[in-house]
Structures are given as C-alpha cells and as structure tokens.
Protein backbone atom coordinates (compact mmCIF):
# COMPACT_ATOMS: atom_id res chain seq x y z
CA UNK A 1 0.00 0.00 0.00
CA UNK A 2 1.39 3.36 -0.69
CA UNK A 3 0.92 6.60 1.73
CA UNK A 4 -0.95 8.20 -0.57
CA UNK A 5 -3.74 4.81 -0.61
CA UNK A 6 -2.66 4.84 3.03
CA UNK A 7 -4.07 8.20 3.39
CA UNK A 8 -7.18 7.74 1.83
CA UNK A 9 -8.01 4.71 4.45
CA UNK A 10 -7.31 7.67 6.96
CA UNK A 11 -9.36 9.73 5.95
CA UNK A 12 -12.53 7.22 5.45
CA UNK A 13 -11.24 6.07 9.18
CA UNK A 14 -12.43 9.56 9.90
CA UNK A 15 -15.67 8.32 9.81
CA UNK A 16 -15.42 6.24 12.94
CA UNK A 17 -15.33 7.40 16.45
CA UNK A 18 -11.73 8.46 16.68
CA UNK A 19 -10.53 6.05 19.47
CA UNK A 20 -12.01 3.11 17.29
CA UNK A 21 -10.05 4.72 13.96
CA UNK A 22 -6.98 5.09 16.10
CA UNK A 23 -6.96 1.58 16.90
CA UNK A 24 -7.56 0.32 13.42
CA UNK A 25 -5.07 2.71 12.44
CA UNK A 26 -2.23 1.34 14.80
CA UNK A 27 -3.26 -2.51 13.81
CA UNK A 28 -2.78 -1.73 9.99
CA UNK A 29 0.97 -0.37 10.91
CA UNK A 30 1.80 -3.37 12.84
CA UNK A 31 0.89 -5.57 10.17
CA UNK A 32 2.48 -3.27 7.80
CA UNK A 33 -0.33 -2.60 5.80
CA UNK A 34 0.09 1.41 6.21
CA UNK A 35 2.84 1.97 3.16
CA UNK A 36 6.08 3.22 2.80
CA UNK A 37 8.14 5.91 1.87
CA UNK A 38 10.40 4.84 -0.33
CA UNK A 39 11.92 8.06 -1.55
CA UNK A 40 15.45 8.90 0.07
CA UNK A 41 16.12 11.82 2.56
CA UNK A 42 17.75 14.69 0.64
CA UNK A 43 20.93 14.65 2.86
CA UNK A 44 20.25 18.17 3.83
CA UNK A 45 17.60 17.09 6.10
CA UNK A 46 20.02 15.06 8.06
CA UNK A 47 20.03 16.11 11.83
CA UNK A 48 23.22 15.05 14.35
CA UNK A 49 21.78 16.27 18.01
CA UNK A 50 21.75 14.34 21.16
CA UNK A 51 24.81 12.09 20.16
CA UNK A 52 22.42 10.62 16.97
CA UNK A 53 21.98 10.96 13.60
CA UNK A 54 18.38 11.88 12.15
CA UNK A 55 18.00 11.31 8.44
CA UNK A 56 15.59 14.23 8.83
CA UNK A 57 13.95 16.20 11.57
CA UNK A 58 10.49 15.00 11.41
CA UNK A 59 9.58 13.03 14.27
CA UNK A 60 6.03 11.39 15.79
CA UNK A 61 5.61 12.60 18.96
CA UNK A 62 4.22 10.18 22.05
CA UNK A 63 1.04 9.38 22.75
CA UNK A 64 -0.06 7.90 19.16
CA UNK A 65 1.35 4.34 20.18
CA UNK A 66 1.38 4.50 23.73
CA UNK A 67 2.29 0.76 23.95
CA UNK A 68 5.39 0.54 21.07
CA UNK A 69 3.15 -2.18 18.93
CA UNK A 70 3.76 -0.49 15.66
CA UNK A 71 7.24 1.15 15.79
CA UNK A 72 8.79 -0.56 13.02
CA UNK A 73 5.32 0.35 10.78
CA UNK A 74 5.68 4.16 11.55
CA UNK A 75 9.34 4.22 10.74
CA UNK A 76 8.70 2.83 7.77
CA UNK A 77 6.23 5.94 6.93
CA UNK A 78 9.68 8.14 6.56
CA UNK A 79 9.65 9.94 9.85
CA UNK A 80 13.32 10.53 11.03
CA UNK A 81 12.56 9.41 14.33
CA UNK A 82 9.79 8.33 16.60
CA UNK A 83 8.80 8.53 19.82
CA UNK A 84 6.43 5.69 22.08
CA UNK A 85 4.45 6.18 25.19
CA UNK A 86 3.52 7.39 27.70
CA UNK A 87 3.91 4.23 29.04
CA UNK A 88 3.32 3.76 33.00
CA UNK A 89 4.82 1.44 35.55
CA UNK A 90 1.65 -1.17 35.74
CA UNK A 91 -1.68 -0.88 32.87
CA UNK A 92 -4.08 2.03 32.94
CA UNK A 93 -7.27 1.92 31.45
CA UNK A 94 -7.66 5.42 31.58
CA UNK A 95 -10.54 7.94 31.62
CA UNK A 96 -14.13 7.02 30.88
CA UNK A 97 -15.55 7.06 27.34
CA UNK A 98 -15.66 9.55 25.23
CA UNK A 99 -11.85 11.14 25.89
CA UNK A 100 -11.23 11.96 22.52
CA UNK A 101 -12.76 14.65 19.96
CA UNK A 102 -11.99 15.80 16.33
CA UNK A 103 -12.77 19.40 15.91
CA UNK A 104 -12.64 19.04 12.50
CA UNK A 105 -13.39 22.53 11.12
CA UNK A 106 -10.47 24.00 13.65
CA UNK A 107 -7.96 20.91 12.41
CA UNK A 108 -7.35 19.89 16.49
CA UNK A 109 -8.17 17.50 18.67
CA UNK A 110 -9.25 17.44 22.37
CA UNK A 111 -8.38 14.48 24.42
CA UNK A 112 -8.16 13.60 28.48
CA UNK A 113 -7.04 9.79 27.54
CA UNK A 114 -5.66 10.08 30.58
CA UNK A 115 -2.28 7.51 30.09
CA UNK A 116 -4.17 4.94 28.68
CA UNK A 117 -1.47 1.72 28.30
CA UNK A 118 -0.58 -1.78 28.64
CA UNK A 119 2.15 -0.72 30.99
CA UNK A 120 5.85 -1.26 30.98
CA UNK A 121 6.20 -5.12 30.57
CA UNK A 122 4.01 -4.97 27.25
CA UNK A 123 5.91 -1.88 26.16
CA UNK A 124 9.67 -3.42 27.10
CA UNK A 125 7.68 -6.83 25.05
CA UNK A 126 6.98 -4.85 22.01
CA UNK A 127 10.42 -2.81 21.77
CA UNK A 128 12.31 -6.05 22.15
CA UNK A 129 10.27 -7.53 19.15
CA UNK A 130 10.34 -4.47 16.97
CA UNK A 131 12.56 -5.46 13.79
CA UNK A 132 15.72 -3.47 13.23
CA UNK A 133 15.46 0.19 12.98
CA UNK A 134 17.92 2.76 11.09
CA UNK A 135 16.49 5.85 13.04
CA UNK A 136 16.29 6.87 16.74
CA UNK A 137 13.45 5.81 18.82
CA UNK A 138 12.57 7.53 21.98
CA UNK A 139 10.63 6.36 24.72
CA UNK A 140 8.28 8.84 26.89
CA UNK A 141 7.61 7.54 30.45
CA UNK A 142 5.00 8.24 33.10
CA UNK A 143 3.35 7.65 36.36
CA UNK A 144 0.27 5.67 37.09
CA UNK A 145 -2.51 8.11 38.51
CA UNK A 146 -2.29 6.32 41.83
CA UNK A 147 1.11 6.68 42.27
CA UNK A 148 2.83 6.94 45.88
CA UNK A 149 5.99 7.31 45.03
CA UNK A 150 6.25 9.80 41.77
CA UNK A 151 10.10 10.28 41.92
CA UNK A 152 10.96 7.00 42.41
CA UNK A 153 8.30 5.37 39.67
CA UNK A 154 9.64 7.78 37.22
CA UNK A 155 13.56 6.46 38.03
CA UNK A 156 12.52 3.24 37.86
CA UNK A 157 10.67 3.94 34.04
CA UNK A 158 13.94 5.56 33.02
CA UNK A 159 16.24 2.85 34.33
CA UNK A 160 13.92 0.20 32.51
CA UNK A 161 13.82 1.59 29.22
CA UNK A 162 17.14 2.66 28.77
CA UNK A 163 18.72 -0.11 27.80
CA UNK A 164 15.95 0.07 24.32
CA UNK A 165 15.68 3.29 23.38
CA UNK A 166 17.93 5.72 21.80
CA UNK A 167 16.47 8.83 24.30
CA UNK A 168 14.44 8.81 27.24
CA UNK A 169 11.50 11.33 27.81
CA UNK A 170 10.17 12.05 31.18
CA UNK A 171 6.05 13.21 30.63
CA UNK A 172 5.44 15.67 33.59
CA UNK A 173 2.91 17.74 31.32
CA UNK A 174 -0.18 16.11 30.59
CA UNK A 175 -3.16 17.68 31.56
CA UNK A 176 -4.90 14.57 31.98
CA UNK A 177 -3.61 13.11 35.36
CA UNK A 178 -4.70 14.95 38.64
CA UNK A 179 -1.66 16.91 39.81
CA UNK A 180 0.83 15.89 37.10
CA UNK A 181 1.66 19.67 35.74
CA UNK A 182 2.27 20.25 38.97
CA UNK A 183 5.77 18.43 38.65
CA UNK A 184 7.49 21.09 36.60
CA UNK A 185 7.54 22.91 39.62
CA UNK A 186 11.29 23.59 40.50
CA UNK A 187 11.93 21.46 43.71
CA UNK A 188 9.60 18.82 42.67
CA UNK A 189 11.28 18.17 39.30
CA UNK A 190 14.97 18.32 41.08
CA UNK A 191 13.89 15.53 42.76
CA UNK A 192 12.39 13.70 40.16
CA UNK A 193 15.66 14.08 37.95
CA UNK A 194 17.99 13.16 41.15
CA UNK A 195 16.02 10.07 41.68
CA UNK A 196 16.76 9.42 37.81
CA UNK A 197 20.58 10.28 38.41
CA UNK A 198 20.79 7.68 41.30
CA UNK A 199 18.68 4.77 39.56
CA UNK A 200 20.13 4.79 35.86
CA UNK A 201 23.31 6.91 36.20
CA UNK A 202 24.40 5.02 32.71
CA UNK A 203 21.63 6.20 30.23
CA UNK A 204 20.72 7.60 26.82
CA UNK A 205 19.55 11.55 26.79
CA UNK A 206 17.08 11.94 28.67
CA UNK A 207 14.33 14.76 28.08
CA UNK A 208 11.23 16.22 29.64
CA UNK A 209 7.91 17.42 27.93
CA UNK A 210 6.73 20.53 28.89
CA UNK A 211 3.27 21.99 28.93
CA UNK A 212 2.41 24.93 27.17
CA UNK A 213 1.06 27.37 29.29
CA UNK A 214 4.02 27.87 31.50
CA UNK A 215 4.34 31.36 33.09
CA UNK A 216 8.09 32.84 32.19
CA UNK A 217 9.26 32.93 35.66
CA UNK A 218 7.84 28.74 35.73
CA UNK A 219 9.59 28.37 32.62
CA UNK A 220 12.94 30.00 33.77
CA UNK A 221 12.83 27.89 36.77
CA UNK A 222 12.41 24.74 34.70
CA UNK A 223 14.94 25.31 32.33
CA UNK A 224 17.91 26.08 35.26
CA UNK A 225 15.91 23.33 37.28
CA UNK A 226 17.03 21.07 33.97
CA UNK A 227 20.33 21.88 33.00
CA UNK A 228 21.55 21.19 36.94
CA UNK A 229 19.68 17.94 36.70
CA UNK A 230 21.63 16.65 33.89
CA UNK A 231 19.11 16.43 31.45
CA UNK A 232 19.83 16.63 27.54
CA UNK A 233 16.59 18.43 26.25
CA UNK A 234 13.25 19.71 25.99
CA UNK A 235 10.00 19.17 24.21
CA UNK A 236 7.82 21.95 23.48
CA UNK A 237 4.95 21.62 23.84
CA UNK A 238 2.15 19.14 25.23
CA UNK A 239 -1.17 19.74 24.84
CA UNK A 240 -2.79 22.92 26.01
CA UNK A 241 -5.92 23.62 28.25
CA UNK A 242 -6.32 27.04 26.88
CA UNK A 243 -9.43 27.40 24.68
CA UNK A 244 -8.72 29.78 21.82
CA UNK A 245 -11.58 32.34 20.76
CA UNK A 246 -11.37 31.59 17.41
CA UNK A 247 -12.29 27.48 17.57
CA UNK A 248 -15.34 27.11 16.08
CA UNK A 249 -16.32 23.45 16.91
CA UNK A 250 -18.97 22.81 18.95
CA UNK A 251 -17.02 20.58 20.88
CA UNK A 252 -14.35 23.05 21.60
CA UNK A 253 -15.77 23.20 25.32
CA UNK A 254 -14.93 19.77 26.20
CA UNK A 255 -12.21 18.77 29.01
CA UNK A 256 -8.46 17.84 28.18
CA UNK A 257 -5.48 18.78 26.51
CA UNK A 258 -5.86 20.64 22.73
CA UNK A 259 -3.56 20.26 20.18
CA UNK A 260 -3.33 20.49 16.29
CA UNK A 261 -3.78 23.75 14.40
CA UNK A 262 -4.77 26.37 17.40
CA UNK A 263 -2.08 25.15 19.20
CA UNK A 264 0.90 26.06 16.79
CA UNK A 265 1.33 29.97 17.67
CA UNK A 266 1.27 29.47 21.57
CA UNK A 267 3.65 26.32 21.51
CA UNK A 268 6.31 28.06 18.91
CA UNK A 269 6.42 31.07 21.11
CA UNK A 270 7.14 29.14 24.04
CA UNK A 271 9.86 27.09 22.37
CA UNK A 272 11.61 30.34 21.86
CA UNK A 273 11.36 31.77 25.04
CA UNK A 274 12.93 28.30 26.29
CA UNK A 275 15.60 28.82 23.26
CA UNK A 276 16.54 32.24 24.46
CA UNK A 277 16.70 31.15 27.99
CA UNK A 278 18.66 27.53 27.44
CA UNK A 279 21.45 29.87 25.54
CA UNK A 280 22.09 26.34 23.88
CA UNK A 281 22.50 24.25 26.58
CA UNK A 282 19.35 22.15 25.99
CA UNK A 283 18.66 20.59 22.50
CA UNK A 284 14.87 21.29 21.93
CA UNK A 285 12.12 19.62 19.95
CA UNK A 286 9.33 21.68 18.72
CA UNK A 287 6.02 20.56 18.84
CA UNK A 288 2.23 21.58 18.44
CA UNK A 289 0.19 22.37 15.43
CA UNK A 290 2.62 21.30 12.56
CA UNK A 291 0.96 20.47 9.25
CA UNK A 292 3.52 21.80 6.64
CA UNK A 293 6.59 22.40 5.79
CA UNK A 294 6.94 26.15 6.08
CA UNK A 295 5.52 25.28 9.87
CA UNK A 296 8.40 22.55 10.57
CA UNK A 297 11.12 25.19 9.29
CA UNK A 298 9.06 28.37 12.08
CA UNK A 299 9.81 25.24 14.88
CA UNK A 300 13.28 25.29 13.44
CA UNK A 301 13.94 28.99 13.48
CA UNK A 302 12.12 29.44 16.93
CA UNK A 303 15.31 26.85 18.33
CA UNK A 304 14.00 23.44 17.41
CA UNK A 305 17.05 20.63 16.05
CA UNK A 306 14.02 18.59 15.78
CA UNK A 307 10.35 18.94 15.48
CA UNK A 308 7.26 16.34 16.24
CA UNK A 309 3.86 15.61 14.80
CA UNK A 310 0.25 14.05 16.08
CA UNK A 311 -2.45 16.02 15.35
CA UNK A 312 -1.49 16.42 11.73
CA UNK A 313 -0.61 13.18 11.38
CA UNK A 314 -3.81 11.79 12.48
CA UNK A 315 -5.54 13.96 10.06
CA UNK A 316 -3.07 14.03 7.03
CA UNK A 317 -2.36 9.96 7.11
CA UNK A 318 1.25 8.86 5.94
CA UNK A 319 1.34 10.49 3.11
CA UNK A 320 2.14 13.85 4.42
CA UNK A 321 5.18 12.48 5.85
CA UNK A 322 6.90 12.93 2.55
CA UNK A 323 5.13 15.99 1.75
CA UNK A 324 6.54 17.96 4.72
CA UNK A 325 9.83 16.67 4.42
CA UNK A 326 9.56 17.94 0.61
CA UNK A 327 7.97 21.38 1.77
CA UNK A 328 10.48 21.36 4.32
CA UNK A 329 13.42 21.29 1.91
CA UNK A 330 11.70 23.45 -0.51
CA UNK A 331 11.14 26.25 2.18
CA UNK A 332 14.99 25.93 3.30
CA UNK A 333 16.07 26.66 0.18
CA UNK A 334 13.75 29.97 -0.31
CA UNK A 335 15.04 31.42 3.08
CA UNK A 336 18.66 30.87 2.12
CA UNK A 337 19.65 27.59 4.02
CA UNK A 338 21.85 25.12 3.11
CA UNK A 339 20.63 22.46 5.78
CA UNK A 340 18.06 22.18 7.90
CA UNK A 341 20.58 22.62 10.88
CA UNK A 342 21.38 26.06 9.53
CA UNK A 343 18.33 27.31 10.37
CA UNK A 344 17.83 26.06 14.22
CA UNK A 345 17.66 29.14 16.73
CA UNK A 346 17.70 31.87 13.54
CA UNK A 347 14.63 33.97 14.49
CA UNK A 348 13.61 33.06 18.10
CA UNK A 349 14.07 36.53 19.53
CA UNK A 350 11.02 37.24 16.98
CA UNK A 351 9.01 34.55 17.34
CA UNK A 352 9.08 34.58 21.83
CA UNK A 353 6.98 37.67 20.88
CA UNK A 354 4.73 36.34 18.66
CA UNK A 355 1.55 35.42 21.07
C-alpha cells in the first residue's frame, strides 16, 4: 500500500469514532499494511543532536502508540525518528468514554485519555520484538494516577527503558492526570531528575515534555531546574488547556489537553522563550500544530534541532510524511539555508513575541 492509498483509508477512518479509527489505524501499521516511503532523505535534512543521527527532523511525537506495537510500521512511513508512550509502571485503562474529539473545522483534537497503556512489561515486550530500525526511537515515560511514590516510579521507568531506546523522555505535562503539571515545579522536578541520576546513572539523553502554558518565571525555573539535573533536552509543547476564541467546533468546550492547528502559535512562542533562555545548553524539539513544511522550518527557526507531529498526522495519514519533508526542503532553500541545521535558533528573539 502506498501513503498516498494509506491516506485515503485515513481519511474514510475519519468516519469512525476516533478512538475506534486510532486503533484500526495502529493494527494496519503493525501488520504493515500502512505503506512506505520509499523516496530517500535529501541529505540536507540530516540532523546530528543528542549524540544521533536523524536522516531528517520529522519526528512522531508520544502518545499515538502509547504501547510501542507499531514502531517498526511508523518508521517505515519516513519519519526521522519516533517517539512511544507514555507508558506507566503497571496498565491504565484510563478515563471514561468519550476522551477523545476531532474538531474538524479548527484541524485539532481534544483528548483527556488520561495515560491509557498496557504498561511497561508490554511496552519493554513490544520494543524487544520491533525489527531493526535505522532511526532513533525515543521512549516517553509516566506515572500511574495512583502513584505513591512519583520520583521513584519515574527512576525506575527511566532505568527500565534505557537499555531500548535511543532517548528517554520524562512526561510531567499532561493535563490529563490529577496533579501531574504540577511536577514542573522547581523542587519537585529536582527531585524527580535526582532520583533518575541515582537509579540509571548510565543512560541515553534523557528529556522532559513541557506543557504549554508555562508562566516565564515557571519556565525559567524549569529550564535552570534542567540543566543542573543533567538532562539533555526539551519538548515543546504538550497539549494545552487554553481554549482559543477563534475554535469554532462545537465541541471546543470539552475537558483535556488541545492540540493540532490552534495550538501552533502558543507552543512556537514558548519554544523560543525556552531557546533564548537555554542559551544552547538544551537541544529542543518543537512541537504543536505542525501540518507543513513552512511550519516545521518556524519550529526550526524558533530553536527546534528537531520537530514532532500528532495532530497532523492523524488527520493528514502517511502520506504527508513525505510531503513535509519535501515542503520542508523546498522552504529551506527559499530562506537561504543550506541544511536544515542552519536554520535552528535563527529567528527566536522574533518569534518569543509572537503570542
């Protein structure tokens, strides 16, 4: 099947409810039935950050297969990376039915899955089965929502999946567990990543997902809070819980995290402010409301080496996997840069103004 078939059975998948689609959609790229890209990366799209090479920036960000069944599927689709999870210590079924919403005529999505998983011996199962990659995975780690012990479950996540994944990203952001975005708070993270430094002091890079609507003085915290901890990187954004004027779905008033298109302007101003205030001492990935090209290259420019899609992805299907990655090279050229890494951190003083 090729991503452009592949992305007509997402969009007629659009017709389900979207947790029923979703699954279909993950069982397809386990059995490999979702395409490939079988184009090559223009070698200017080639990304070395965190001690790995990505044959291109594009990456899938967590929470579209929370329990690594269909890595080596996705892969195959032509992102340069991607990333698993949140997986948490024992299974979760999550929050009651319906937690997720299209809100089609805004291009977003509103969930409160609330770290829905198999948990971490499925997860560990599926990585160790996955066929031989030739791009970085990451794996994104959480805490069960009954958790009595958030420091230590978290070191123990890290230590487990270390020894499979290429990075490590610690989820302290979601929206969707009582009390979790109340982790980024200074002290409270410092303990988290100490924990980490005691329980898997031999690791790959480990990062941690931020929300989006951080105050500056939060965010300054976080980012010193970071750097002392030992950790490699950022990712931002998660979803947010603001409700933007302009949505126009009726569902727009429904609980959880937003992301997709109203998401994009908030989360790229954010990743600048934490670009101007890591000075380069934190790789970042940029993510939130990226559909095209011209959008992957802003997440650049704002201090991104690497950027992530979901929402997008979920509505575009795997052919727009290659069609960013084109745009993406296209728009490069037309600003003047030679590489993709040429362009990382460019115009961030602008864009931390731009919300």
């Amino acid at each position: 099947m090729t991503p452009r078939i592949a992305s007509t059975v997402a969009r007629r998948l659009g017709d389900l409810d979207p947790e029923t689609a979703h699954a279909l959609a993950l069982r397809a790229l386990r059995l490999g039935l979702a395409g490939r890209d079988r184009g090559r990366d223009d070698p200017a799209l080639a990304v070395e950050t965190l001690g790995l090479r990505f044959p291109n920036p594009i990456g899938l960000a967590a929470g579209f297969d929370k329990n690594a069944a269909a890595v080596s599927g996705l892969m195959a689709l032509g992102f340069g990376y991607v990333e698993a999870g949140t997986v948490t210590p024992r299974p979760q079924p999550g929050n009651p039915r319906p937690r997720l919403f299209r809100l089609a005529g805004d291009a977003a999505v509103i969930n409160r899955l609330g770290f829905n998983n198999a948990g971490l011996g499925v997860f560990l199962r599926n990585l160790r089965r996955a066929r031989r990659r030739d791009r970085p995975l990451g794996a994104n780690v959480g805490i069960n929502k009954d958790s009595t012990d958030i420091a230590g479950d978290y070191a123990r996540m890290v230590a487990a999946v270390a020894p499979h994944a290429d990075y490590v990203t610690i989820n302290v952001s979601s929206p969707n567990t009582p009390g979790l975005r109340d982790l980024q708070a200074g002290d409270r993270l410092a303990a988290i990543l100490a924990a980490i430094a005691d329980a898997a002091p031999q690791r790959p890079p480990l990062l941690v997902k931020l929300a989006p609507d951080l105050p500056d003085a939060a965010l300054r915290d976080i980012v010193e809070t970071c750097i002392a901890g030992g950790v490699q990187g950022l990712i931002v954004s998660n979803t947010t819980i603001a409700r933007p004027a302009a949505l126009r779905s009726p569902l727009a008033r429904e609980q959880g995290g937003l992301s997709g298109a109203p998401l994009f302007a908030l989360a790229t101003a954010m990743l600048a402010r934490a670009a101007l205030l890591a000075e380069g001492r934190l790789v970042l990935i940029g993510v939130g409301g990226i559909a095209t090209g011209v959008q992957a290259l802003r997440k650049l420019q704002a201090g991104a080496s690497l950027v992530q899609l979901y929402t997008g992805f979920a509505y575009g299907g795997p052919a727009l996997i290659p069609r960013i990655k084109h745009e993406l090279l296209a728009a490069l050229r037309a600003e003047g840069y030679a590489r993709a890494a040429d362009a990382v951190g460019t115009d961030r003083e602008r864009l931390a103004g731009a919300v």
